[in-house]
Protein backbone atom coordinates (compact mmCIF):
# COMPACT_ATOMS: atom_id res chain seq x y z
CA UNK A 1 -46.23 -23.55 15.61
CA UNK A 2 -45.21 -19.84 14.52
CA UNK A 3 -45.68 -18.87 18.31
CA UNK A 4 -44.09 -22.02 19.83
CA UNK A 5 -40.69 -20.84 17.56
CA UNK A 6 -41.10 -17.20 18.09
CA UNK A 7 -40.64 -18.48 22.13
CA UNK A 8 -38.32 -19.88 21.96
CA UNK A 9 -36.59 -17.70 20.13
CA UNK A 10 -37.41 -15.14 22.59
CA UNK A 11 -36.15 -17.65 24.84
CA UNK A 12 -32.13 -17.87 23.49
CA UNK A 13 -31.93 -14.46 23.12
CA UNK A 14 -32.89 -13.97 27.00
CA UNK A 15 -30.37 -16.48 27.80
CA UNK A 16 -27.46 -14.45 25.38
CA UNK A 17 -28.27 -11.22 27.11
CA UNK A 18 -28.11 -12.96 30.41
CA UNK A 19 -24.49 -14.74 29.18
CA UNK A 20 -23.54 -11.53 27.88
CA UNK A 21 -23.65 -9.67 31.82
CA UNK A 22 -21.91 -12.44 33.28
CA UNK A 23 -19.09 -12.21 31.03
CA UNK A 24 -19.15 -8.25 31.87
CA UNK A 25 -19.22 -8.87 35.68
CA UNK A 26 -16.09 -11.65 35.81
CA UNK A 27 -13.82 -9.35 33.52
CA UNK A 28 -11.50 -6.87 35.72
CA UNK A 29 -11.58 -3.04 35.47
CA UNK A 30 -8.24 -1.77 33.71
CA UNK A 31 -6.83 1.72 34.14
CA UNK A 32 -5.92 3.54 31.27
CA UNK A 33 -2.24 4.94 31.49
CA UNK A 34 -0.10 6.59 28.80
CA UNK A 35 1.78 3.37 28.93
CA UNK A 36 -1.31 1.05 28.32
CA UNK A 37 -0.74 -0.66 24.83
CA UNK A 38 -4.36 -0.90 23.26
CA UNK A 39 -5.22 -3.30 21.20
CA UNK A 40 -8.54 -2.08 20.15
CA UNK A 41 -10.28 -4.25 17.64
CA UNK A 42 -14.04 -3.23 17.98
CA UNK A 43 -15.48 -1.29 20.73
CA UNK A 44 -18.90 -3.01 22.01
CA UNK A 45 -20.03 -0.20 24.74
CA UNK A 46 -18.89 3.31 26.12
CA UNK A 47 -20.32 4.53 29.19
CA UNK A 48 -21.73 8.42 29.29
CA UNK A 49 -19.97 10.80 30.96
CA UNK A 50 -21.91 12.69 33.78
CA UNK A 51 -23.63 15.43 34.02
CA UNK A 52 -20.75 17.63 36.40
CA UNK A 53 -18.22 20.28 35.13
CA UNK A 54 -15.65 17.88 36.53
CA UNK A 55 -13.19 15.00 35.22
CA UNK A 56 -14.48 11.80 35.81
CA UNK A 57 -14.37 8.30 35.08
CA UNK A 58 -15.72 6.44 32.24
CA UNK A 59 -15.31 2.75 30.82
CA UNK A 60 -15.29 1.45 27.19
CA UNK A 61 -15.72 -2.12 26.78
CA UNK A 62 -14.51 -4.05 24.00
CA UNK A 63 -13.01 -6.78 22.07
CA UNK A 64 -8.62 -6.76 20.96
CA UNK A 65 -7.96 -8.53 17.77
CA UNK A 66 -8.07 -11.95 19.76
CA UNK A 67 -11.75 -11.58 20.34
CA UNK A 68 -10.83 -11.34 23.92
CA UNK A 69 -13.43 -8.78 26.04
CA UNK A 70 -11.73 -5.93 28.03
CA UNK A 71 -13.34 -3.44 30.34
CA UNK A 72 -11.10 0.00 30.17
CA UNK A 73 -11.44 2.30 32.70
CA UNK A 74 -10.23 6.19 31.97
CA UNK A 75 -10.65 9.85 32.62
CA UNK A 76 -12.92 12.50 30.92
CA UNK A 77 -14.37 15.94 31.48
CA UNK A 78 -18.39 15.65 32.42
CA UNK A 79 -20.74 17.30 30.16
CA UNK A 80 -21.93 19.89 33.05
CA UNK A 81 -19.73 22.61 31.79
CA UNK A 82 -20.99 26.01 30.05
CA UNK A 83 -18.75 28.28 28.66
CA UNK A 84 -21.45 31.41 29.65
């Protein structure tokens, strides 16, 4: 019985995770401006920067004070830079 719940337990979690992409992959990209008004309630994922002396792109994704997701894209300098 302990096994039969620990499936399907297994089982709704798989299906969350799976739930959890799709809403990703249907929510549009935006592009952070110095005019963009954030409303930044809890921030669920950042993305690392890469590995180049460069500026790049990076994307947080999280939730405004609606509970509605948003996928921010914006600019940072990569993590390939020494100072020697």
């Amino acid at each position: 019985m302990k096994c039969l719940i620990a499936l399907a337990l297994i089982g709704f979690s798989t299906l969350a995770a799976a739930d959890e992409l799709k809403v990703a992959q249907q929510l549009e990209v935006e592009h952070y401006t110095y005019a963009t008004d954030l409303d930044i309630a809890k921030v669920i994922s950042v993305s690392p920067a890469a590995d180049v002396c460069d500026v790049v792109p990076a994307q947080m994704t999280y939730e405004d004070h609606q509970g509605q997701r948003h996928i921010l894209e914006y600019r940072v300098m990569g993590n390939g830079c020494s100072n020697g």
